[in-house]
Protein backbone atom coordinates (compact mmCIF):
# COMPACT_ATOMS: atom_id res chain seq x y z
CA UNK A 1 -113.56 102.74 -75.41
CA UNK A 2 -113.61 99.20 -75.56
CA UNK A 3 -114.41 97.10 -72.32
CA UNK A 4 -114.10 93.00 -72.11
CA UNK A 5 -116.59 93.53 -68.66
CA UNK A 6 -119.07 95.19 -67.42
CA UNK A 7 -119.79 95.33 -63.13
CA UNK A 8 -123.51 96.17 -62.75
CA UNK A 9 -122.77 97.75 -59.02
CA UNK A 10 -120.52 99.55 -57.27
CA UNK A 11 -120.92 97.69 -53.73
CA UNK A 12 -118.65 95.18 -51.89
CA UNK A 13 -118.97 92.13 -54.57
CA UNK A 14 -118.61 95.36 -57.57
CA UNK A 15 -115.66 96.75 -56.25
CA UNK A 16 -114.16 93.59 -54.92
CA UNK A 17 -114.19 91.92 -58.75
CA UNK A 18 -112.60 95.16 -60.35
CA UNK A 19 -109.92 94.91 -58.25
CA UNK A 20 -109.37 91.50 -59.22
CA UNK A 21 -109.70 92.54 -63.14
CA UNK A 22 -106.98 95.31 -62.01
CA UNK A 23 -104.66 93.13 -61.03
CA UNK A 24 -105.51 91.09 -64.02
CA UNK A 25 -105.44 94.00 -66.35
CA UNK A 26 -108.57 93.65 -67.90
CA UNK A 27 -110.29 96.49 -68.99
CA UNK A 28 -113.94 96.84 -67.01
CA UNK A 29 -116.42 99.09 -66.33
CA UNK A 30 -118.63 100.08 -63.60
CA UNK A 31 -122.20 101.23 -63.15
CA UNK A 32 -124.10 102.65 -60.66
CA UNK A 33 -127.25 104.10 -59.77
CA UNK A 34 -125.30 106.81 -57.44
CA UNK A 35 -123.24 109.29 -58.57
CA UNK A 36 -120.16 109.01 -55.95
CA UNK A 37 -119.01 104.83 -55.39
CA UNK A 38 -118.14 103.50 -51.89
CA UNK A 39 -120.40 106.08 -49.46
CA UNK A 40 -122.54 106.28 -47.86
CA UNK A 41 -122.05 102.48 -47.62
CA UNK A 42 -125.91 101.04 -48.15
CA UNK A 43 -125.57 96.86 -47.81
CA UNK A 44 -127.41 94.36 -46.24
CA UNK A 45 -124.61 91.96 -46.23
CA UNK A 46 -123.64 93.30 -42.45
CA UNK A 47 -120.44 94.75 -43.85
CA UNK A 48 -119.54 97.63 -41.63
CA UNK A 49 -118.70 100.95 -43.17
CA UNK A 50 -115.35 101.44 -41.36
CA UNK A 51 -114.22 97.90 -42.09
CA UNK A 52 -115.49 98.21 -45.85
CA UNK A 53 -112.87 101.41 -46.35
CA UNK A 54 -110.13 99.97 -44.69
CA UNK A 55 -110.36 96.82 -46.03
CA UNK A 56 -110.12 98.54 -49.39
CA UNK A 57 -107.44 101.39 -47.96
CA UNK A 58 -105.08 98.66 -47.64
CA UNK A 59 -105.70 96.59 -51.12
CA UNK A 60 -105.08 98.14 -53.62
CA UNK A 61 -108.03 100.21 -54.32
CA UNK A 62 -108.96 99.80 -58.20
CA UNK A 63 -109.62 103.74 -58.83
């Protein structure tokens, strides 16, 4: 499969810029050290867990 990106991380700024590349329909792909993307939700950027999964409930989630 061919992809024109690559998103090194599956935290906020990871999953934030494939669903910009969604709505952009460019083909991307994701890696990340875990094996299951979004939780436990491990940032120090003070983003709160129950914010993070609404916020991305309610945007058009890219998966």
């Amino acid at each position: 499969m061919h992809y024109n990106i690559i998103i090194i991380g599956a935290g906020p700024a990871g999953l934030i810029a494939a669903r910009e590349l969604k709505k952009a329909k460019i083909n991307f792909l994701i890696i990340d050290s875990k094996k299951e993307i979004g939780l436990p939700l491990k940032c120090g950027e003070g983003i709160r867990e129950k914010e993070f999964i609404d916020f991305f409930q309610h945007k058009n989630y890219p998966f």
